[in-house]
C-alpha atoms as a PDB file:
ATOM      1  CA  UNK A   1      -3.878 -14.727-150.839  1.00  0.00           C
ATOM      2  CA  UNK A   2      -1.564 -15.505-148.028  1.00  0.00           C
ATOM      3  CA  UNK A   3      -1.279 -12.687-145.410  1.00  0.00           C
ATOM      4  CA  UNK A   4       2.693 -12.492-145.850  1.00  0.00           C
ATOM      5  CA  UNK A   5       2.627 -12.813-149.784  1.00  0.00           C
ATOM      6  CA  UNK A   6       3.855 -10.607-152.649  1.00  0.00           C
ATOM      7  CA  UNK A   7       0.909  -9.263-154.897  1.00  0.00           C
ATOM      8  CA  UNK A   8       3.952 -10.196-157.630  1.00  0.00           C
ATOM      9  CA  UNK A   9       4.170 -13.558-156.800  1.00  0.00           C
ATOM     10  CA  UNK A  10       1.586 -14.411-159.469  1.00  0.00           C
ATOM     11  CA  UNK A  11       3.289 -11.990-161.962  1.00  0.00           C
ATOM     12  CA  UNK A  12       6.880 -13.649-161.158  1.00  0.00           C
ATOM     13  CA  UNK A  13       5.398 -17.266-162.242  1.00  0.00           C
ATOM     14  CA  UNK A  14       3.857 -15.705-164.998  1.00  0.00           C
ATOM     15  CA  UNK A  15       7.267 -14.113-166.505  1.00  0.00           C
ATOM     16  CA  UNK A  16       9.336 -17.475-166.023  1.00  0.00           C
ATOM     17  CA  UNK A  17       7.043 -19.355-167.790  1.00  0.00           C
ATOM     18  CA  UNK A  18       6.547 -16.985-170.558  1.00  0.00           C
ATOM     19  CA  UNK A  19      10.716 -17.199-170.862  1.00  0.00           C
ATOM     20  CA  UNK A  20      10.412 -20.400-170.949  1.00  0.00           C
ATOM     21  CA  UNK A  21       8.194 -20.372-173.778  1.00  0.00           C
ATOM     22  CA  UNK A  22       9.748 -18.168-175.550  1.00  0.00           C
ATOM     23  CA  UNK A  23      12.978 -19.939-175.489  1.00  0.00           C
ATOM     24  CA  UNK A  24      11.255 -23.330-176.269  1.00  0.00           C
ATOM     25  CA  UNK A  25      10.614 -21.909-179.647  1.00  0.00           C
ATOM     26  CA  UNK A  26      14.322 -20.641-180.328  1.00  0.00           C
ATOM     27  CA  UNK A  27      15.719 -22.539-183.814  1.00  0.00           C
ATOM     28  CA  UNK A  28      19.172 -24.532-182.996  1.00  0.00           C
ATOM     29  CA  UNK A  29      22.106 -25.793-185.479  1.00  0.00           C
ATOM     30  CA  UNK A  30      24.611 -27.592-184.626  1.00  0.00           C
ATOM     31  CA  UNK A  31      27.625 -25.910-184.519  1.00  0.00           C
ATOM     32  CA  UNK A  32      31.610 -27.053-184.800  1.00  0.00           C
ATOM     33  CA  UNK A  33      34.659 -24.499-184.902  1.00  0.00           C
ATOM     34  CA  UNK A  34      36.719 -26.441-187.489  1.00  0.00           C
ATOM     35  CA  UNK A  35      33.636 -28.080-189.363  1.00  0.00           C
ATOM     36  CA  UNK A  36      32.499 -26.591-192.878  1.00  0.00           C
ATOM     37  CA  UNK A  37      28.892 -26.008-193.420  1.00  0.00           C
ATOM     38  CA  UNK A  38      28.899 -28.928-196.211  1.00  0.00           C
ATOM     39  CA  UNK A  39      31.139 -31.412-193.726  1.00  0.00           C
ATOM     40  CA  UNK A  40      28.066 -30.407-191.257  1.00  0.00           C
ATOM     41  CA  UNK A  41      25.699 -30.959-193.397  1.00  0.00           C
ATOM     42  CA  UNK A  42      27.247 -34.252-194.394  1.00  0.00           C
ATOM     43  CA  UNK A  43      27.854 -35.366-190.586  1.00  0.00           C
ATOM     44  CA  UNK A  44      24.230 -34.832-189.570  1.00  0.00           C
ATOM     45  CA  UNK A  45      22.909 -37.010-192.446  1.00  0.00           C
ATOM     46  CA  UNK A  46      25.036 -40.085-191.572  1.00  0.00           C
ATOM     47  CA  UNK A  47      23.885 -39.580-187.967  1.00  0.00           C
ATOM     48  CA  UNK A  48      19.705 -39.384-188.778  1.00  0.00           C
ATOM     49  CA  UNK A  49      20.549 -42.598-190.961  1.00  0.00           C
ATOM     50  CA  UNK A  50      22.853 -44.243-188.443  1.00  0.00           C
ATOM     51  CA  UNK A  51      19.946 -43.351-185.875  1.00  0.00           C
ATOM     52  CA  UNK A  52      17.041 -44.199-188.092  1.00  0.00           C
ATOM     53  CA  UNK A  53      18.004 -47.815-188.751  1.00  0.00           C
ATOM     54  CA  UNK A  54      18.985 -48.555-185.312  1.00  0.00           C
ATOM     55  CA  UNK A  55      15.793 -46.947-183.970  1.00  0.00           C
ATOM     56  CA  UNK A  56      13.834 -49.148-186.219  1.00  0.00           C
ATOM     57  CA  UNK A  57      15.858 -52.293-185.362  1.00  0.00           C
ATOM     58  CA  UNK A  58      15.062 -52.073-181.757  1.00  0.00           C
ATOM     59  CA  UNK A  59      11.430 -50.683-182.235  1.00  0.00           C
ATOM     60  CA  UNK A  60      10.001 -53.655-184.366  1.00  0.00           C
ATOM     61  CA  UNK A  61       9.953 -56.036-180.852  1.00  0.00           C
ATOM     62  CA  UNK A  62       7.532 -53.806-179.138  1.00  0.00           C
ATOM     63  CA  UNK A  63       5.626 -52.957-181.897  1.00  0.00           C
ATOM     64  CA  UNK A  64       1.989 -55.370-180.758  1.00  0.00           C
ATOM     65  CA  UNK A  65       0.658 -56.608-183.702  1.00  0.00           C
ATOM     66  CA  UNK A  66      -2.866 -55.672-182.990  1.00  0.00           C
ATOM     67  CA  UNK A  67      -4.338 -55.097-179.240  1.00  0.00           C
ATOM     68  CA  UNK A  68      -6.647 -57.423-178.056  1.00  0.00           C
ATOM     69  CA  UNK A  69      -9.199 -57.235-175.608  1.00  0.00           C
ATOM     70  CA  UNK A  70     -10.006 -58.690-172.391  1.00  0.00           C
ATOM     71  CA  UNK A  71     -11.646 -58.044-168.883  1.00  0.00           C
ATOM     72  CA  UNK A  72      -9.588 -56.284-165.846  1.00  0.00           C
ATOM     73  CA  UNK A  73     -10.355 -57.774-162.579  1.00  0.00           C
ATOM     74  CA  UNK A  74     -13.368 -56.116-162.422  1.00  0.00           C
ATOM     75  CA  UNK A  75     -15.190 -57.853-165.892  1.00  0.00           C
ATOM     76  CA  UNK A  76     -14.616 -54.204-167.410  1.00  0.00           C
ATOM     77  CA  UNK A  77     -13.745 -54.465-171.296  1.00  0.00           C
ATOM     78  CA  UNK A  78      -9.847 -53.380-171.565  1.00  0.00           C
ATOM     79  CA  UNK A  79      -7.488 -53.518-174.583  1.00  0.00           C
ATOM     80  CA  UNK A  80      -4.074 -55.210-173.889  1.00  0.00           C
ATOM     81  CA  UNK A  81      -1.057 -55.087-175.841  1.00  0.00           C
ATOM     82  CA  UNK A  82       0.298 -57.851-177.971  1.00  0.00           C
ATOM     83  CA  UNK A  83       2.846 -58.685-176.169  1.00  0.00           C
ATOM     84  CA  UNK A  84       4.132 -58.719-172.701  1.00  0.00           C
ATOM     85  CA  UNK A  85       7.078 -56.503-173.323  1.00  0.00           C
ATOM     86  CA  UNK A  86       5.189 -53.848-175.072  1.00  0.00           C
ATOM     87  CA  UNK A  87       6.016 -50.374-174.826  1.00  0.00           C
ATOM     88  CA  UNK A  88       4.250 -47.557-175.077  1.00  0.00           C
ATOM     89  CA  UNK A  89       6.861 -45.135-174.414  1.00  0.00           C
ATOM     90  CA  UNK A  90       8.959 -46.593-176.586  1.00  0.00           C
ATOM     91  CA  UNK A  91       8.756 -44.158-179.681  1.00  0.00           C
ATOM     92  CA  UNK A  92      10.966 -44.987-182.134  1.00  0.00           C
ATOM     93  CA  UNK A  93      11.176 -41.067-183.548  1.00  0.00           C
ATOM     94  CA  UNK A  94      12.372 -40.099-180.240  1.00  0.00           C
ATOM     95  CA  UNK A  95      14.085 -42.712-180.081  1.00  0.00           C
ATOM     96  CA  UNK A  96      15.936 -41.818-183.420  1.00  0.00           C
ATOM     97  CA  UNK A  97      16.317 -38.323-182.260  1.00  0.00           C
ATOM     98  CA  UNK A  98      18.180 -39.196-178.891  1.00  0.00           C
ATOM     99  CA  UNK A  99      20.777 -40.941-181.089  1.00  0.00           C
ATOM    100  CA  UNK A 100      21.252 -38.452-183.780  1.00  0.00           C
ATOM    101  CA  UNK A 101      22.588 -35.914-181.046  1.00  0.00           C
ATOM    102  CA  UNK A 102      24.546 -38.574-179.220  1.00  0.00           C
ATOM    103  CA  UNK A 103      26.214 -39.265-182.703  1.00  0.00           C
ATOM    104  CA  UNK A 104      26.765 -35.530-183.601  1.00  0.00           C
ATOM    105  CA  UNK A 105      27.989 -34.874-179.863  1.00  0.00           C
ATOM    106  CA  UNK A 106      30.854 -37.649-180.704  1.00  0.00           C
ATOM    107  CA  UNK A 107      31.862 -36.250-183.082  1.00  0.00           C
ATOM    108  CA  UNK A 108      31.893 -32.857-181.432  1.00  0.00           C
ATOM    109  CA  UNK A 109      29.312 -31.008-182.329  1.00  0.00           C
ATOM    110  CA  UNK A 110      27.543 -28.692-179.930  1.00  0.00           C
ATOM    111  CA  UNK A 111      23.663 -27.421-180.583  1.00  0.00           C
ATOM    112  CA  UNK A 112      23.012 -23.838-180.553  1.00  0.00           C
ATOM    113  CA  UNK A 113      20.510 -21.251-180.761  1.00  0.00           C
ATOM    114  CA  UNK A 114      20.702 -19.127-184.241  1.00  0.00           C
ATOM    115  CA  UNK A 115      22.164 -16.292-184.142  1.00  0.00           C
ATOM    116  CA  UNK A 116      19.860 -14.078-186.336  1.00  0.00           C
ATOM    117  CA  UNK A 117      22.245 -10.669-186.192  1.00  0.00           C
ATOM    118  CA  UNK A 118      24.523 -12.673-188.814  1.00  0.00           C
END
């Protein structure tokens, strides 16, 4: 321990990332003033298809169509990609998720936590 430390400085670290935790695992809805539950319901369905098929339309270039396998510059047995412009980080589901809230944002939505007293 550092001679000028707090004995709490452990226990501080320890509390912010239990909050964080614990509000990691808070539900959220989307929430509109002058929207109906059923117009909701209705708005976020058009916006996971709108985002599905677009997600998929960009995704199927960097899909590789099997990896194949090489030597680095060492002779070492590696695996490349299928194709130069491959990837990896490209996940279409988050992808598809990034777009659904960009869509329900537009049309003025706003996430939320639940409020479970209702």
């Amino acid at each position: 321990m550092k001679p000028n430390a707090s004995p709490f400085t452990n226990m501080r670290a320890i509390v912010v990332i239990l909050a964080a935790a614990l509000t990691a695992c808070t539900q959220m809805v989307w929430v509109k003033d002058d929207a109906a539950p059923e117009q909701m319901s209705q708005d976020l369905e058009r916006c996971q298809q709108d985002a599905w098929r677009e997600a998929r339309f960009y995704s199927w270039y960097y899909r590789p169509f099997g990896p194949f396998i090489g030597s680095d510059a060492l002779g070492r047995p590696h695996n490349f990609p299928a194709s130069p412009y491959y990837d990896p980080f490209g996940d279409p589901q988050m992808e598809e998720a990034r777009l659904t809230q960009f869509c329900m944002r537009n049309k003025g939505y706003e996430l939320k936590p639940v409020d479970k007293n209702k």
